[in-house]
Protein backbone atom coordinates (compact mmCIF):
# COMPACT_ATOMS: atom_id res chain seq x y z
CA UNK A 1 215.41 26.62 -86.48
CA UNK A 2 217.15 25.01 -89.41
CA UNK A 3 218.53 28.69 -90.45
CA UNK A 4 220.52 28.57 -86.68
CA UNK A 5 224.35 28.16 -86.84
CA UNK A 6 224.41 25.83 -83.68
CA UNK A 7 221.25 24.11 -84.19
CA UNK A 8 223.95 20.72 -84.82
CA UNK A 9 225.40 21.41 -81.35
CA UNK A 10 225.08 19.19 -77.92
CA UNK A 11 223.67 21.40 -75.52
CA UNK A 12 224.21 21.69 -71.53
CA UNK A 13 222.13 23.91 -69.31
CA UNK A 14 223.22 24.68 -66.05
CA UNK A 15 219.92 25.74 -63.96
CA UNK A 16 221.74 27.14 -60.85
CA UNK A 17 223.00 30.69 -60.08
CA UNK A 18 223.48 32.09 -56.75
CA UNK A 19 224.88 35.65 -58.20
CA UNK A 20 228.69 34.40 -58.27
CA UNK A 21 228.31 33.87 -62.10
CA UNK A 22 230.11 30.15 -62.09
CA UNK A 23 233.09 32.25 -60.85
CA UNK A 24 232.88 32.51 -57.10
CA UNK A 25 234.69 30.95 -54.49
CA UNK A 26 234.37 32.20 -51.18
CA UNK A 27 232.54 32.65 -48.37
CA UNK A 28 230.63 35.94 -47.75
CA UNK A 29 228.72 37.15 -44.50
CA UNK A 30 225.66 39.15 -45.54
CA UNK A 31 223.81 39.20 -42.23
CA UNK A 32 225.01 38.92 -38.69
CA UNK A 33 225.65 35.26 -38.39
CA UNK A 34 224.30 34.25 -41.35
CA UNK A 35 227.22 32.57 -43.77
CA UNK A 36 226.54 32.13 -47.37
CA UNK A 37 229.16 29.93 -49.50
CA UNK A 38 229.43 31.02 -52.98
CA UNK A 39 231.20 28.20 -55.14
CA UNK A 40 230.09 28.59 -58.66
CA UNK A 41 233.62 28.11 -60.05
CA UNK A 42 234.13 24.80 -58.30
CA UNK A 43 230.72 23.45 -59.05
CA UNK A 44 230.90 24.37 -62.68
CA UNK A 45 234.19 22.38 -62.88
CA UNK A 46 232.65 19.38 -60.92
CA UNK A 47 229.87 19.32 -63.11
CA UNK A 48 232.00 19.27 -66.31
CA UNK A 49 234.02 16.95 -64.80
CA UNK A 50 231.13 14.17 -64.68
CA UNK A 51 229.79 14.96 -68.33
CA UNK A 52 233.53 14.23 -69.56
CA UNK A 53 233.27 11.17 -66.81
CA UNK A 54 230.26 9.98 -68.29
CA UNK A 55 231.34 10.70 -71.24
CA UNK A 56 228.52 12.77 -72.60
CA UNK A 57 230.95 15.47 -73.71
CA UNK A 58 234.55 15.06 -74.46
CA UNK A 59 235.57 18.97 -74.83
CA UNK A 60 239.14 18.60 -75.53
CA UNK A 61 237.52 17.28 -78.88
CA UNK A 62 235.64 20.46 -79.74
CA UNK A 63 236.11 22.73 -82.48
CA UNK A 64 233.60 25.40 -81.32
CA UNK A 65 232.66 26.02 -77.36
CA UNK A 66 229.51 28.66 -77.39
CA UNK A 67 228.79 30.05 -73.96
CA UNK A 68 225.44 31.88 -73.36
CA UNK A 69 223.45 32.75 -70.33
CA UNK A 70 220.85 34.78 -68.94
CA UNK A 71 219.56 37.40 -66.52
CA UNK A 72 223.02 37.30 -64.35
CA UNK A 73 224.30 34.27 -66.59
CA UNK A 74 224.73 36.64 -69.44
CA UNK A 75 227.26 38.62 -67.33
CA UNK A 76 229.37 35.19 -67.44
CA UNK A 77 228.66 34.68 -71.22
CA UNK A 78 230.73 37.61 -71.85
């Protein structure tokens, strides 16, 4: 909408979460032999990483960062 305050913004969307909020980093045992690897954090950086590689962002430029998310994203957008 032209009345939005970011509509001039570059956006990124991240499709992924596997409930560690692009914060986890560790390994968890839910089940008898069953491992699941929760590395949010370290994927989030890899991924920003490459945008800056590619350079399709260059955040150290920014002015204004806005950080929003959904269902358990939204717990990481605040």
């Amino acid at each position: 909408s032209q009345e939005s305050p970011i509509r001039n913004h570059t956006f990124v969307y991240f499709p992924y979460c596997n409930g560690d909020v692009f914060a986890g980093d560790h390994a968890a045992s839910y089940l008898p032999l069953i491992r699941t690897y929760h590395q949010g954090a370290r994927n989030l950086h890899l991924a920003i990483a490459h945008l800056e590689q590619t350079k399709k962002i260059k955040l150290a430029k920014q002015k204004q960062f806005v950080l929003t998310g959904s269902s358990a994203g939204g717990i990481g957008s605040l």
